[in-house]
PDB file of N, CA and C in Angstrom:
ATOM      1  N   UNK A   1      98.445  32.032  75.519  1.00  0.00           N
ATOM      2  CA  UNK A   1      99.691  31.936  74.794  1.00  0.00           C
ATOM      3  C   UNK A   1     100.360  33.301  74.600  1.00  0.00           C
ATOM      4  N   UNK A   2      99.543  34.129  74.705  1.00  0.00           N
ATOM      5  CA  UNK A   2     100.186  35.843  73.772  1.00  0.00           C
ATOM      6  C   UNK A   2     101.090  35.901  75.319  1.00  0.00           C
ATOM      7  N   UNK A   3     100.474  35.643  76.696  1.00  0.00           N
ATOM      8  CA  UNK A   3     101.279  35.788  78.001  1.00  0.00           C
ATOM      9  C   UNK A   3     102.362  35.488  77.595  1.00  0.00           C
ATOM     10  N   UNK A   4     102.510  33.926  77.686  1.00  0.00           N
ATOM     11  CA  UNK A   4     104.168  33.646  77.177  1.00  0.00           C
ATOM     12  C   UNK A   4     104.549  34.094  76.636  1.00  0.00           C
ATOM     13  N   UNK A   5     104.307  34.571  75.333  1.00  0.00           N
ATOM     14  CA  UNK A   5     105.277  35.012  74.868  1.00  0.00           C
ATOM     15  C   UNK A   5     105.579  36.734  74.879  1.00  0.00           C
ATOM     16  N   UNK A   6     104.910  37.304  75.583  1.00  0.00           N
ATOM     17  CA  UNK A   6     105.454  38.695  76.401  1.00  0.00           C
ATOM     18  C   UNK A   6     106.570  38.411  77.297  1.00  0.00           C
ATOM     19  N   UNK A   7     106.193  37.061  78.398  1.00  0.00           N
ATOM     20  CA  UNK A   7     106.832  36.823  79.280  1.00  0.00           C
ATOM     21  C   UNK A   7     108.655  36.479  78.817  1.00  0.00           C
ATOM     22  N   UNK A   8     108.541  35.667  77.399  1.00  0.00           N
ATOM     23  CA  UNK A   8     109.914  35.150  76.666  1.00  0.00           C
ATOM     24  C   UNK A   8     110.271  36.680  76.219  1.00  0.00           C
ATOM     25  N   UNK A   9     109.852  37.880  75.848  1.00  0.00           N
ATOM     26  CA  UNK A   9     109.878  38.540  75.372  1.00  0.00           C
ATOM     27  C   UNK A   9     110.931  39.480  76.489  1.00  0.00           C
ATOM     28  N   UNK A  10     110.404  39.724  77.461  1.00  0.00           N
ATOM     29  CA  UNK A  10     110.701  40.580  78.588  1.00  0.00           C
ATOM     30  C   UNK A  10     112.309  39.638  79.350  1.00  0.00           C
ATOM     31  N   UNK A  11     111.769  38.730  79.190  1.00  0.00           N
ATOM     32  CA  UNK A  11     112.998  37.632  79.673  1.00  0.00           C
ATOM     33  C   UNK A  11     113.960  37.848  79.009  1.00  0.00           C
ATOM     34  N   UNK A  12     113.849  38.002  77.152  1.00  0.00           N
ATOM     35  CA  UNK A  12     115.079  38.004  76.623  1.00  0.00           C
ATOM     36  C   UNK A  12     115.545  39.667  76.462  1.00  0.00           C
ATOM     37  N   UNK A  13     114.536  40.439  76.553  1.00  0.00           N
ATOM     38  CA  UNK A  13     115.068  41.611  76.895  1.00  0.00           C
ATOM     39  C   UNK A  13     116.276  42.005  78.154  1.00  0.00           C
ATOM     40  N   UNK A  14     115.668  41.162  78.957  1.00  0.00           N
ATOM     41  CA  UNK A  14     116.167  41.407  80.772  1.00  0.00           C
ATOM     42  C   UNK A  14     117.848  40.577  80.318  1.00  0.00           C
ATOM     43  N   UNK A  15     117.597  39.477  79.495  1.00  0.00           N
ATOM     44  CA  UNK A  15     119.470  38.853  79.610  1.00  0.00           C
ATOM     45  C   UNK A  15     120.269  39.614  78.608  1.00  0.00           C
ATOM     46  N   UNK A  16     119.014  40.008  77.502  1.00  0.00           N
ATOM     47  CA  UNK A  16     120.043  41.065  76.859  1.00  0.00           C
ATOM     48  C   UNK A  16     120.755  42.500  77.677  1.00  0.00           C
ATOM     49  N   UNK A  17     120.157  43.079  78.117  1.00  0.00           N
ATOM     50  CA  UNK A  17     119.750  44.183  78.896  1.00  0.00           C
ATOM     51  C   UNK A  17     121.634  43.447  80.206  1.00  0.00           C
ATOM     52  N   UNK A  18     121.289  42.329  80.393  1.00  0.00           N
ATOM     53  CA  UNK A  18     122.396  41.703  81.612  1.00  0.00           C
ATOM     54  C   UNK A  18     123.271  41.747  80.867  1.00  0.00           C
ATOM     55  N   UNK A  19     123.572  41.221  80.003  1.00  0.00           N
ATOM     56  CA  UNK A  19     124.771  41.017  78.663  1.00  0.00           C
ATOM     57  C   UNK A  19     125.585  42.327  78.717  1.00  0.00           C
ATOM     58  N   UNK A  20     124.876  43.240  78.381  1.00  0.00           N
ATOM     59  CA  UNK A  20     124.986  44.520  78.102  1.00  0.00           C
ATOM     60  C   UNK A  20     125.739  44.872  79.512  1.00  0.00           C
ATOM     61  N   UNK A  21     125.514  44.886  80.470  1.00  0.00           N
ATOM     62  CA  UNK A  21     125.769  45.395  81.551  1.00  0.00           C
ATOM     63  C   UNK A  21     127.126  44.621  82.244  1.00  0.00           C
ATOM     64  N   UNK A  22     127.119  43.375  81.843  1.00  0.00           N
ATOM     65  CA  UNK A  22     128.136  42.325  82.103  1.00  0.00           C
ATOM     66  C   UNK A  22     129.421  43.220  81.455  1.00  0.00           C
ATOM     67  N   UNK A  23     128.861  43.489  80.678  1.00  0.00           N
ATOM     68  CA  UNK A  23     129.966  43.740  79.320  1.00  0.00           C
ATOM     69  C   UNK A  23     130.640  45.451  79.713  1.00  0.00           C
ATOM     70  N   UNK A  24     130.091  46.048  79.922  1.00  0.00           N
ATOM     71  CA  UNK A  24     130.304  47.049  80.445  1.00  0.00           C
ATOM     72  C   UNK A  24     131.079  46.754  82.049  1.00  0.00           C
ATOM     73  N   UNK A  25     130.531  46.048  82.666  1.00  0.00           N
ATOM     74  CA  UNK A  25     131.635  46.284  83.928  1.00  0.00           C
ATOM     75  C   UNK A  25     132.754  45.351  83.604  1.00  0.00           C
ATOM     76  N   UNK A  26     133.148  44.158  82.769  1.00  0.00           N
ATOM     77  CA  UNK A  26     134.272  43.970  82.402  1.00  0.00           C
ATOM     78  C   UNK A  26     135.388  45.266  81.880  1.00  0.00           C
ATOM     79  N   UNK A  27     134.589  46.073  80.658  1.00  0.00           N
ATOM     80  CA  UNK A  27     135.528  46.947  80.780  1.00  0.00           C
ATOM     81  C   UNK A  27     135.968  48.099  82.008  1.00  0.00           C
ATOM     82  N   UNK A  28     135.291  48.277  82.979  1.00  0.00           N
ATOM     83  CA  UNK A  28     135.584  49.235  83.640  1.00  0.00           C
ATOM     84  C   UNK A  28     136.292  48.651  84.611  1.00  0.00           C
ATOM     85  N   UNK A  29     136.384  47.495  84.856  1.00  0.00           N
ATOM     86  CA  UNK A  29     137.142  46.308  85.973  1.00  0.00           C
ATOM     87  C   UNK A  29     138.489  46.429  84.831  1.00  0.00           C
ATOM     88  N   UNK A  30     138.427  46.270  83.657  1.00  0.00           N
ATOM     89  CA  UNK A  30     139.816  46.292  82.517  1.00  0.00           C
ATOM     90  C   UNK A  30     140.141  47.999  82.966  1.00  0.00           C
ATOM     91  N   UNK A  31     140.078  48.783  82.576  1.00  0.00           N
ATOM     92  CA  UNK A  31     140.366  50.180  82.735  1.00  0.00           C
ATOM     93  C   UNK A  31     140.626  50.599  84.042  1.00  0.00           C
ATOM     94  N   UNK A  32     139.702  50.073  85.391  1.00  0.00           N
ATOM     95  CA  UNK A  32     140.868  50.467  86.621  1.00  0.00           C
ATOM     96  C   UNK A  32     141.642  49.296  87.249  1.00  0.00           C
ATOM     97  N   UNK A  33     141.762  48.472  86.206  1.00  0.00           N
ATOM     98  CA  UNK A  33     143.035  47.324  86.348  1.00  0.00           C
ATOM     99  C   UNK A  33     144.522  48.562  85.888  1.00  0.00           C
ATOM    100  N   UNK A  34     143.838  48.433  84.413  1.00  0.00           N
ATOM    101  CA  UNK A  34     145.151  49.509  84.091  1.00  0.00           C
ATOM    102  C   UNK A  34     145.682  51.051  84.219  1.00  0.00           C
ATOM    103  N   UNK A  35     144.380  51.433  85.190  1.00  0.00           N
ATOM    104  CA  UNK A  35     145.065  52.829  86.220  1.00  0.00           C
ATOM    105  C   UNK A  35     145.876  52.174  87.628  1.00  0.00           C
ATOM    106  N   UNK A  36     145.181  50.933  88.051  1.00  0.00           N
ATOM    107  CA  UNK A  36     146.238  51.010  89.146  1.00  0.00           C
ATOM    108  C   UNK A  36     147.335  50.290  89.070  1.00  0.00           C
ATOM    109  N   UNK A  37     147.920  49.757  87.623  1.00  0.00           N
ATOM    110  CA  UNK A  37     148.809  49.377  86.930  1.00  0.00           C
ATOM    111  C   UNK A  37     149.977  50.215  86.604  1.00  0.00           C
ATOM    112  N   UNK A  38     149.303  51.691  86.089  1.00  0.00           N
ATOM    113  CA  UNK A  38     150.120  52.309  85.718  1.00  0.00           C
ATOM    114  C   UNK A  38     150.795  53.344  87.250  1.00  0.00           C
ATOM    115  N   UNK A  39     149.471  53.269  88.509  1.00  0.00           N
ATOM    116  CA  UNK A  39     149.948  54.028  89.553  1.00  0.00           C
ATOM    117  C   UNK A  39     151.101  53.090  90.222  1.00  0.00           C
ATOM    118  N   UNK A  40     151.402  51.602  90.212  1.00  0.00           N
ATOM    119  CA  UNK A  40     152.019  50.783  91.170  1.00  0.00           C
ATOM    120  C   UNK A  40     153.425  51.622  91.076  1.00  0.00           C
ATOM    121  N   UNK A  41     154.192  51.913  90.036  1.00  0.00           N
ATOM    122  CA  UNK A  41     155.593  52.566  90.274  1.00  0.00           C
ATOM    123  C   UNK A  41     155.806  53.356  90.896  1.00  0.00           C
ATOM    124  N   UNK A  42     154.699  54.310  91.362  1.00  0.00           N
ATOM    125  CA  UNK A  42     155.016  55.807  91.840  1.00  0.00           C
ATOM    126  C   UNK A  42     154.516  55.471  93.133  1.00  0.00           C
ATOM    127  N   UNK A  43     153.990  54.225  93.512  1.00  0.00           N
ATOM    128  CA  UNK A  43     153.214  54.452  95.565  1.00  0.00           C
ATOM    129  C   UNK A  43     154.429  54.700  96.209  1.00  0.00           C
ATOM    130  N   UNK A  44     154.856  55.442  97.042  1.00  0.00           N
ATOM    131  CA  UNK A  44     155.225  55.012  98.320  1.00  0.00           C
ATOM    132  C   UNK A  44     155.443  53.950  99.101  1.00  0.00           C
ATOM    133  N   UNK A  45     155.999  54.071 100.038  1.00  0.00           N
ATOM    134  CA  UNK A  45     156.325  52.881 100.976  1.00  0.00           C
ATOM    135  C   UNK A  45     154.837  52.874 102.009  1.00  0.00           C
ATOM    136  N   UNK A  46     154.684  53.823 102.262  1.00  0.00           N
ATOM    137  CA  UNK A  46     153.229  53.788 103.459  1.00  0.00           C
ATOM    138  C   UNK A  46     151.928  53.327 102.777  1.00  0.00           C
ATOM    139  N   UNK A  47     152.222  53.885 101.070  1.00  0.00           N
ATOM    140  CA  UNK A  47     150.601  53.558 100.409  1.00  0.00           C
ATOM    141  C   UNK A  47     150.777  51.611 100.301  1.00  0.00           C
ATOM    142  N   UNK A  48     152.139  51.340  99.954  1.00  0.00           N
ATOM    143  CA  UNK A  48     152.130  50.047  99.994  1.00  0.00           C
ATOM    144  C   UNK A  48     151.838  48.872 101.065  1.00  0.00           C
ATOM    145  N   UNK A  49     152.440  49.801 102.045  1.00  0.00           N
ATOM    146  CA  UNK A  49     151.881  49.026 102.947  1.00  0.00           C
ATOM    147  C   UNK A  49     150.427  48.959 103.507  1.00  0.00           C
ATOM    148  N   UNK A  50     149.919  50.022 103.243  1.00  0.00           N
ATOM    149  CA  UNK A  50     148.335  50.231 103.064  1.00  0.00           C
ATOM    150  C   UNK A  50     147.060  49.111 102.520  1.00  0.00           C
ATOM    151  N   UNK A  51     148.487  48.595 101.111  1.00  0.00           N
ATOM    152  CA  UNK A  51     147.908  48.416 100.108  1.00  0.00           C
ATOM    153  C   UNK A  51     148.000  46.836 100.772  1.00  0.00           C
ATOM    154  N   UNK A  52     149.040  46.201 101.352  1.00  0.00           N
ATOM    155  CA  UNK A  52     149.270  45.019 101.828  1.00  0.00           C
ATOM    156  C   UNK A  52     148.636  44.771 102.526  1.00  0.00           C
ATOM    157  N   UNK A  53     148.044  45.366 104.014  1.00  0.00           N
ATOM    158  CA  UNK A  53     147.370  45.397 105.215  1.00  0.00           C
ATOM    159  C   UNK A  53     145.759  45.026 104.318  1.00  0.00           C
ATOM    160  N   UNK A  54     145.586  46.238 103.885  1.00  0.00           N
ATOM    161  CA  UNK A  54     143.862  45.457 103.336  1.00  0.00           C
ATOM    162  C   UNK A  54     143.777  44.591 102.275  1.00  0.00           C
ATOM    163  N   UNK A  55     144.570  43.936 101.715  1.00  0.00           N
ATOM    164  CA  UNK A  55     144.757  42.787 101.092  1.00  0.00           C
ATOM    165  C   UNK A  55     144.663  41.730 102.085  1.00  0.00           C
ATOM    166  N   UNK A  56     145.166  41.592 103.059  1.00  0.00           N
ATOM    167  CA  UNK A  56     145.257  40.734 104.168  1.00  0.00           C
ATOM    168  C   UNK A  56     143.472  40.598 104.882  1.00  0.00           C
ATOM    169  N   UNK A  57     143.150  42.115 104.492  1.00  0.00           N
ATOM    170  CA  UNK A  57     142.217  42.045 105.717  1.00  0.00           C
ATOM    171  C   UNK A  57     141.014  41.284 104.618  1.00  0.00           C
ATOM    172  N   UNK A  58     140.911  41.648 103.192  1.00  0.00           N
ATOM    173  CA  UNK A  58     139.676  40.891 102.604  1.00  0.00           C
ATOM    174  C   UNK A  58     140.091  39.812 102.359  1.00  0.00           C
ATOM    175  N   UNK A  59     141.131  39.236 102.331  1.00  0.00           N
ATOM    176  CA  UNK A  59     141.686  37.364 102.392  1.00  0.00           C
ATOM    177  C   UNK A  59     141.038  37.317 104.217  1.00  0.00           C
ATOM    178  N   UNK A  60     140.805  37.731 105.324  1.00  0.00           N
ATOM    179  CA  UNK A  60     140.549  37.027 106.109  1.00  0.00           C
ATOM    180  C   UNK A  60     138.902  36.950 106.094  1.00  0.00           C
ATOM    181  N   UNK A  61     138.436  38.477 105.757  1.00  0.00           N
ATOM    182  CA  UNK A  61     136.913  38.144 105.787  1.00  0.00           C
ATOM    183  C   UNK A  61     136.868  37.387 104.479  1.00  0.00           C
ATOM    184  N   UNK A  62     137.244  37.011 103.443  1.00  0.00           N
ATOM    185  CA  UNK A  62     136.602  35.859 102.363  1.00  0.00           C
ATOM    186  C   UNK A  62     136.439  34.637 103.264  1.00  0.00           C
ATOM    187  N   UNK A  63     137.760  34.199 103.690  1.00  0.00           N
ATOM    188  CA  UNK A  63     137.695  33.127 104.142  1.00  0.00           C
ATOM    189  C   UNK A  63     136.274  32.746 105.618  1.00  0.00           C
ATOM    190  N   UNK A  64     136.163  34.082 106.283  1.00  0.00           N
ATOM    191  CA  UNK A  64     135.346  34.001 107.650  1.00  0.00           C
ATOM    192  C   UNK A  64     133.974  33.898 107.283  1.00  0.00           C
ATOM    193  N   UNK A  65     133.998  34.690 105.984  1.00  0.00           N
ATOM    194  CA  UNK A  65     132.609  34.897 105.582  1.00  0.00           C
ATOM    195  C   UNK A  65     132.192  34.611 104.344  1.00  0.00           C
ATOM    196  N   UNK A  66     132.279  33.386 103.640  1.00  0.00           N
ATOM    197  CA  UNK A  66     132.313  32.871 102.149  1.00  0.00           C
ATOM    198  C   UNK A  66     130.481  33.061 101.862  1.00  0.00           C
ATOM    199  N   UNK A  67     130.916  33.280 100.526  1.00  0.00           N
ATOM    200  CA  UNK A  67     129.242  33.479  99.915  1.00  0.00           C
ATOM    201  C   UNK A  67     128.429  32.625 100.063  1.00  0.00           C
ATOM    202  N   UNK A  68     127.422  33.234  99.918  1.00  0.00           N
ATOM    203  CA  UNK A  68     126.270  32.022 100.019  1.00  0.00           C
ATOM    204  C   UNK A  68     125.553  31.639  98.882  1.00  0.00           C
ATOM    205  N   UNK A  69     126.245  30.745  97.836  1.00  0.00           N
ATOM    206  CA  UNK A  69     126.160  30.185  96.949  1.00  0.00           C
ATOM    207  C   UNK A  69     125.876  29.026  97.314  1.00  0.00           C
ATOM    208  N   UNK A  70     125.774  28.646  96.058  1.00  0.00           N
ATOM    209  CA  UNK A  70     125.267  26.497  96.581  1.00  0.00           C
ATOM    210  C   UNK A  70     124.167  25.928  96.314  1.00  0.00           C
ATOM    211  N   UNK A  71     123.990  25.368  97.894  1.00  0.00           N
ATOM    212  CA  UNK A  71     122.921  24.775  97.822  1.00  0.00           C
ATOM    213  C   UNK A  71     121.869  25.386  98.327  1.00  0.00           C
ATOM    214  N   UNK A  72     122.041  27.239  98.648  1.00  0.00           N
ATOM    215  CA  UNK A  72     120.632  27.941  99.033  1.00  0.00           C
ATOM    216  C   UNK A  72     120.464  28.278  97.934  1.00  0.00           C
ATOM    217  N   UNK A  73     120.963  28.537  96.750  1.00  0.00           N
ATOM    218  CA  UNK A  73     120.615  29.394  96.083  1.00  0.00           C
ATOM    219  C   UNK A  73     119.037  28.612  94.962  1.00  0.00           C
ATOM    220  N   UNK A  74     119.429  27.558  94.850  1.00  0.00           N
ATOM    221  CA  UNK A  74     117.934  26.514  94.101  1.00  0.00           C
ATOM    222  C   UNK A  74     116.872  26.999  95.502  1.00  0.00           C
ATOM    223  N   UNK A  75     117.290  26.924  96.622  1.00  0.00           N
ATOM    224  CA  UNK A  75     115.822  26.864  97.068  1.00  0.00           C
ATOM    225  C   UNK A  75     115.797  28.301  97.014  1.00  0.00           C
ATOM    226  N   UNK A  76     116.796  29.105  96.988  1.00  0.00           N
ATOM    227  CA  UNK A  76     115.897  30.531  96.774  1.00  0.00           C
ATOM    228  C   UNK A  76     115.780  30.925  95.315  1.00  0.00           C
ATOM    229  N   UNK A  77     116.062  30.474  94.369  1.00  0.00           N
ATOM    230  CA  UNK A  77     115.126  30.012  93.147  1.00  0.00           C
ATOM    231  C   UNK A  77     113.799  30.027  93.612  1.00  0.00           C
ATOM    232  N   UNK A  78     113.573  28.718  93.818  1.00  0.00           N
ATOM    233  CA  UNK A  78     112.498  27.945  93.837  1.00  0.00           C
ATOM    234  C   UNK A  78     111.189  29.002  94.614  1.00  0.00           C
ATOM    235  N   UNK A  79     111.408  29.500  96.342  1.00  0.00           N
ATOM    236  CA  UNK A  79     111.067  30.296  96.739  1.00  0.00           C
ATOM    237  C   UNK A  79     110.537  32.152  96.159  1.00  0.00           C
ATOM    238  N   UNK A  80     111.471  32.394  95.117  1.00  0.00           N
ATOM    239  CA  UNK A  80     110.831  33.388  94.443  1.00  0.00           C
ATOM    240  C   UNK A  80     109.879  33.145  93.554  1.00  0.00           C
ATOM    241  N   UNK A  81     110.079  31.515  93.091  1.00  0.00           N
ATOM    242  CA  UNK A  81     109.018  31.049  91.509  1.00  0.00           C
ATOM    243  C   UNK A  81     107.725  31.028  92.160  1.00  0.00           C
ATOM    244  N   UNK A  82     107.491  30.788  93.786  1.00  0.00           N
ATOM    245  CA  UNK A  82     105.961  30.091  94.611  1.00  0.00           C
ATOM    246  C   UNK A  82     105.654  31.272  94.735  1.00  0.00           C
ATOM    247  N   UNK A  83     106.502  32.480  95.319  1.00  0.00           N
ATOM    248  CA  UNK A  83     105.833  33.895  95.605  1.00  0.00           C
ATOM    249  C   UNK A  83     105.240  34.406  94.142  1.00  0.00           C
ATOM    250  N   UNK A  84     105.998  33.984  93.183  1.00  0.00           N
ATOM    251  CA  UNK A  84     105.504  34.921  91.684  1.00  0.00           C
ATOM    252  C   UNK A  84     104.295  34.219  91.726  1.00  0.00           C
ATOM    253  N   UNK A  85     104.213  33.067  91.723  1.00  0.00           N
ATOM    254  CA  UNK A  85     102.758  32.476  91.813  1.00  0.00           C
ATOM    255  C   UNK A  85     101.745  32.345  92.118  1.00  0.00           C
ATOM    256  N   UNK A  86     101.997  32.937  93.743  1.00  0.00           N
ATOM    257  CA  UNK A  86     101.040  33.300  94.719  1.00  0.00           C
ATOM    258  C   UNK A  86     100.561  34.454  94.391  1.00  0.00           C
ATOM    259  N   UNK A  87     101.075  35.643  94.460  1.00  0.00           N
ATOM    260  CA  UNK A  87     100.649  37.228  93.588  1.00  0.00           C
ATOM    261  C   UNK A  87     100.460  36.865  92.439  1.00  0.00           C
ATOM    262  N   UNK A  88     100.443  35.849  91.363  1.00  0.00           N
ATOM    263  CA  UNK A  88      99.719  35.902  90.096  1.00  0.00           C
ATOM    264  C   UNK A  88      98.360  36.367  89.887  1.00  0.00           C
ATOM    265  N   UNK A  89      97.692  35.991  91.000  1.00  0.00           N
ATOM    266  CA  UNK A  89      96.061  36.501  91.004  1.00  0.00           C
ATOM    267  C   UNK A  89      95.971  37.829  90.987  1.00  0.00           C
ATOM    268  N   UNK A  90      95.407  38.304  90.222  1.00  0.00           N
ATOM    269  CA  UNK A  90      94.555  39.790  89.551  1.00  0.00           C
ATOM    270  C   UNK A  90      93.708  40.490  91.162  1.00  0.00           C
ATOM    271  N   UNK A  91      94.234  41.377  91.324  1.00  0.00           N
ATOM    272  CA  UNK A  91      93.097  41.917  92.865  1.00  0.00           C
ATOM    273  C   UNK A  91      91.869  41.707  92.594  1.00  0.00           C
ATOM    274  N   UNK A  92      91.377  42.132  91.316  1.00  0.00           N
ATOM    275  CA  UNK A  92      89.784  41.888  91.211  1.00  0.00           C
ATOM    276  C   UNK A  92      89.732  40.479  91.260  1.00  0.00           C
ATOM    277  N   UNK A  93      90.452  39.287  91.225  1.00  0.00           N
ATOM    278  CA  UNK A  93      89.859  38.178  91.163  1.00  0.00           C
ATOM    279  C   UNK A  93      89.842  37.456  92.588  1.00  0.00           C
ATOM    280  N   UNK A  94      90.783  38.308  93.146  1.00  0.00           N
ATOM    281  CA  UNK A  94      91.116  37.709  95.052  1.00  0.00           C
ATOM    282  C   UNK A  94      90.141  38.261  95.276  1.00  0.00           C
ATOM    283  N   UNK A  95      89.799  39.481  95.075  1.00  0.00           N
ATOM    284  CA  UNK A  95      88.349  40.461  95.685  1.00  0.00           C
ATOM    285  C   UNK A  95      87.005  39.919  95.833  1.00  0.00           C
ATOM    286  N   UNK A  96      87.095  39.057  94.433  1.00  0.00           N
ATOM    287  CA  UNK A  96      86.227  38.199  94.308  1.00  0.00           C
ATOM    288  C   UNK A  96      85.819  37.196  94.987  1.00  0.00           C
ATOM    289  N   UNK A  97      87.227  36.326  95.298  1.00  0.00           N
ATOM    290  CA  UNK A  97      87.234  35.000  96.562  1.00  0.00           C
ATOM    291  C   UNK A  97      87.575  35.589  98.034  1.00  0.00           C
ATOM    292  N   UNK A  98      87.157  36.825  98.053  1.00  0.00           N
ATOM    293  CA  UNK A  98      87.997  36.986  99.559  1.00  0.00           C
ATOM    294  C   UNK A  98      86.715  36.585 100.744  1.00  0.00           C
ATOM    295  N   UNK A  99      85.533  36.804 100.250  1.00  0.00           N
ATOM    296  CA  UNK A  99      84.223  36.343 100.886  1.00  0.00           C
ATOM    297  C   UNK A  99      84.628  34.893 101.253  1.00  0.00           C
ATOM    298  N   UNK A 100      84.964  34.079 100.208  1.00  0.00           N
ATOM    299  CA  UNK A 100      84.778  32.551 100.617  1.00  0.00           C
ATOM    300  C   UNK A 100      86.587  32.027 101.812  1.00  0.00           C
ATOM    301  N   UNK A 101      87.471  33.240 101.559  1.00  0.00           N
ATOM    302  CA  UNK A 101      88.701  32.689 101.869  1.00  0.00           C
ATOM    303  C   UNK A 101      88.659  33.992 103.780  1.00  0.00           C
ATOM    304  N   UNK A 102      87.306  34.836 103.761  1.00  0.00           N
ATOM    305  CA  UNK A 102      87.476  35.137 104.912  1.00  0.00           C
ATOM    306  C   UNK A 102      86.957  34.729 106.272  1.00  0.00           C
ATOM    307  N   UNK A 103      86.350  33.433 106.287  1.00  0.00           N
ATOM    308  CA  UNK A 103      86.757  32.972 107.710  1.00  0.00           C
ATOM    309  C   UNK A 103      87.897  32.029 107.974  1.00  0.00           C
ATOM    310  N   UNK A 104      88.607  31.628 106.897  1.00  0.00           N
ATOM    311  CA  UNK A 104      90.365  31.023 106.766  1.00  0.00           C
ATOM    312  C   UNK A 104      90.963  32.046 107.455  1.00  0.00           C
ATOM    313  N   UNK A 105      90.798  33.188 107.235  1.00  0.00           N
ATOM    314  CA  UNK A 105      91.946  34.197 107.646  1.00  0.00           C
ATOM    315  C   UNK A 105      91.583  34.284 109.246  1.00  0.00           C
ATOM    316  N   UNK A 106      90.385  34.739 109.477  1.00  0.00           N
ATOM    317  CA  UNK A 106      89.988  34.706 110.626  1.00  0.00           C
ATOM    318  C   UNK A 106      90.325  33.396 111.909  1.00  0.00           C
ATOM    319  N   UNK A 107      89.643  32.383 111.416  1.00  0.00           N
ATOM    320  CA  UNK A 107      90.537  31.721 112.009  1.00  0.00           C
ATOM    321  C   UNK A 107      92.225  31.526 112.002  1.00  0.00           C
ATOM    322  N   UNK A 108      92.703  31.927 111.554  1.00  0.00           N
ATOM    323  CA  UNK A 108      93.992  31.953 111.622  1.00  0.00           C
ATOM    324  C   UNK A 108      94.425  32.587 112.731  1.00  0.00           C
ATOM    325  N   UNK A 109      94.212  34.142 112.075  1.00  0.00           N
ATOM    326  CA  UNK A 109      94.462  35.386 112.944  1.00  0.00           C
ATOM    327  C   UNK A 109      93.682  35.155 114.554  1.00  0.00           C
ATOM    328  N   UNK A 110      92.975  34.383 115.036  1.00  0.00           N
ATOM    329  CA  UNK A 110      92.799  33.924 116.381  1.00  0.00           C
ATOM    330  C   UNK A 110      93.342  32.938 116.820  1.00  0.00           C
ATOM    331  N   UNK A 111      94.169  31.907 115.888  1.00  0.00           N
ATOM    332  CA  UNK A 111      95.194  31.003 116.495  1.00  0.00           C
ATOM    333  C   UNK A 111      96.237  31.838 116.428  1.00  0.00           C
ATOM    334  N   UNK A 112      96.799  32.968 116.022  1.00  0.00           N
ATOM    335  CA  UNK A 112      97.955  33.350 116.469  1.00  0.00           C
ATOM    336  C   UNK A 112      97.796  34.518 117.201  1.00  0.00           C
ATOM    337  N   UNK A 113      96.597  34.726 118.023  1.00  0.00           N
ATOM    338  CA  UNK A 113      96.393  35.813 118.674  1.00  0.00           C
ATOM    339  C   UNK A 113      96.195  36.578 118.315  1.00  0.00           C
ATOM    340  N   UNK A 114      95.446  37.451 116.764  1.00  0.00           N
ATOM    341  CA  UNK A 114      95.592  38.976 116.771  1.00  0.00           C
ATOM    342  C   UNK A 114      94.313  39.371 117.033  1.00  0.00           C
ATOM    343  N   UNK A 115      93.742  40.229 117.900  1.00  0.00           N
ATOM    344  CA  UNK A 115      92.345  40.713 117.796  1.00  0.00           C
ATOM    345  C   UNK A 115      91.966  41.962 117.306  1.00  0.00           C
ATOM    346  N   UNK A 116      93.002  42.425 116.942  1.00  0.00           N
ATOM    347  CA  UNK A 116      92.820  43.740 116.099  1.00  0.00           C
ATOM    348  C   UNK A 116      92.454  43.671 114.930  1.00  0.00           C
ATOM    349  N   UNK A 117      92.876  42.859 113.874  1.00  0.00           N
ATOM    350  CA  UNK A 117      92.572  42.528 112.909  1.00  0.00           C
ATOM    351  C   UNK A 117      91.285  41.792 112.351  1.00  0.00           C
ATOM    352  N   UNK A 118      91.163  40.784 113.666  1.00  0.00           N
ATOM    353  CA  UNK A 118      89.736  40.258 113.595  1.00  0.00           C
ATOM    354  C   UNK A 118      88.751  41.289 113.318  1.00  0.00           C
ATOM    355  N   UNK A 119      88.593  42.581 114.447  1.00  0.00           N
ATOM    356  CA  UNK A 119      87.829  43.652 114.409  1.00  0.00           C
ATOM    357  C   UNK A 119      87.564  44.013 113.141  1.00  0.00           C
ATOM    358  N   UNK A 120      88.831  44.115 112.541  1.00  0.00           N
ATOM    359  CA  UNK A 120      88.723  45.027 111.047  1.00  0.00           C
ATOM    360  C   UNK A 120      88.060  44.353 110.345  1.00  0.00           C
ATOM    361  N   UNK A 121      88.499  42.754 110.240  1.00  0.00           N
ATOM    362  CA  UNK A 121      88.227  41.893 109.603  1.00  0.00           C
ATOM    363  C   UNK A 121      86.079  41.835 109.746  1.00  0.00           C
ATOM    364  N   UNK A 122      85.799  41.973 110.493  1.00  0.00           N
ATOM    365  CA  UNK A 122      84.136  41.786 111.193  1.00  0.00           C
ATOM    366  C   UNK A 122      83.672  42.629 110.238  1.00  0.00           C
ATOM    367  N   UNK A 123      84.470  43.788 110.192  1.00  0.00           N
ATOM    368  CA  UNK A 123      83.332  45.302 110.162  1.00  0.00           C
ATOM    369  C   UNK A 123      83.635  45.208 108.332  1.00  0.00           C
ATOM    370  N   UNK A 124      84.058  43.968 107.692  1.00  0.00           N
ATOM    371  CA  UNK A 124      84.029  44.210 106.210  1.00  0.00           C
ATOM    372  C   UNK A 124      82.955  44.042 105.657  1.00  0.00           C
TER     373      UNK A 124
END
């Protein structure tokens, strides 16, 4: 139980900690809103058109290249929760099972061909 609640602990640190940071780039997204607010009167004709051309150009890559939100993003959820899970084990406690889990590996590593590793693997 004391785990969990380190784990709730660190968690609510980490969204506070995001909050914080959220909050901060709103204002700095507010503040060079209103520098290039106050520069729009004074551009030029060339900076404007500058300014038009790459407006154009990130409206075409949004559209060519839209985020990858959706429906990857649960399975890459999901995919980071199995890896945290898998490294949950303590080295001393894999160290422990690696006797019973090393002819798994071995056979493996000879269905996909490696014989280098086997070697290493022998001389443990």
């Amino acid at each position: 139980m004391p785990e969990t609640s380190r784990r709730a602990e660190r968690l609510a640190e980490a969204r506070h900690r995001e909050a914080g940071l959220k909050k901060r780039l709103k204002e700095a997204e507010a503040a060079l809103d209103a520098q290039a607010y106050a520069r729009y009167p004074t551009l030029g004709e060339a900076e404007i058109k500058t300014l038009v051309v790459e407006r154009q150009v990130a409206r075409r890559a949004r559209r060519r290249y839209p985020r990858r939100d959706g429906p990857r993003e649960p399975a890459a959820h999901q995919r980071v929760k199995e890896l945290a899970e898998r490294y949950e084990t303590p080295l001393p406690q894999w160290s422990a099972e690696w006797p019973s889990l090393k002819p798994k590996w071995i056979a493996t590593w000879k269905r996909w061909g490696s014989r280098g590793s086997e070697a290493r693997l022998q001389a443990d």
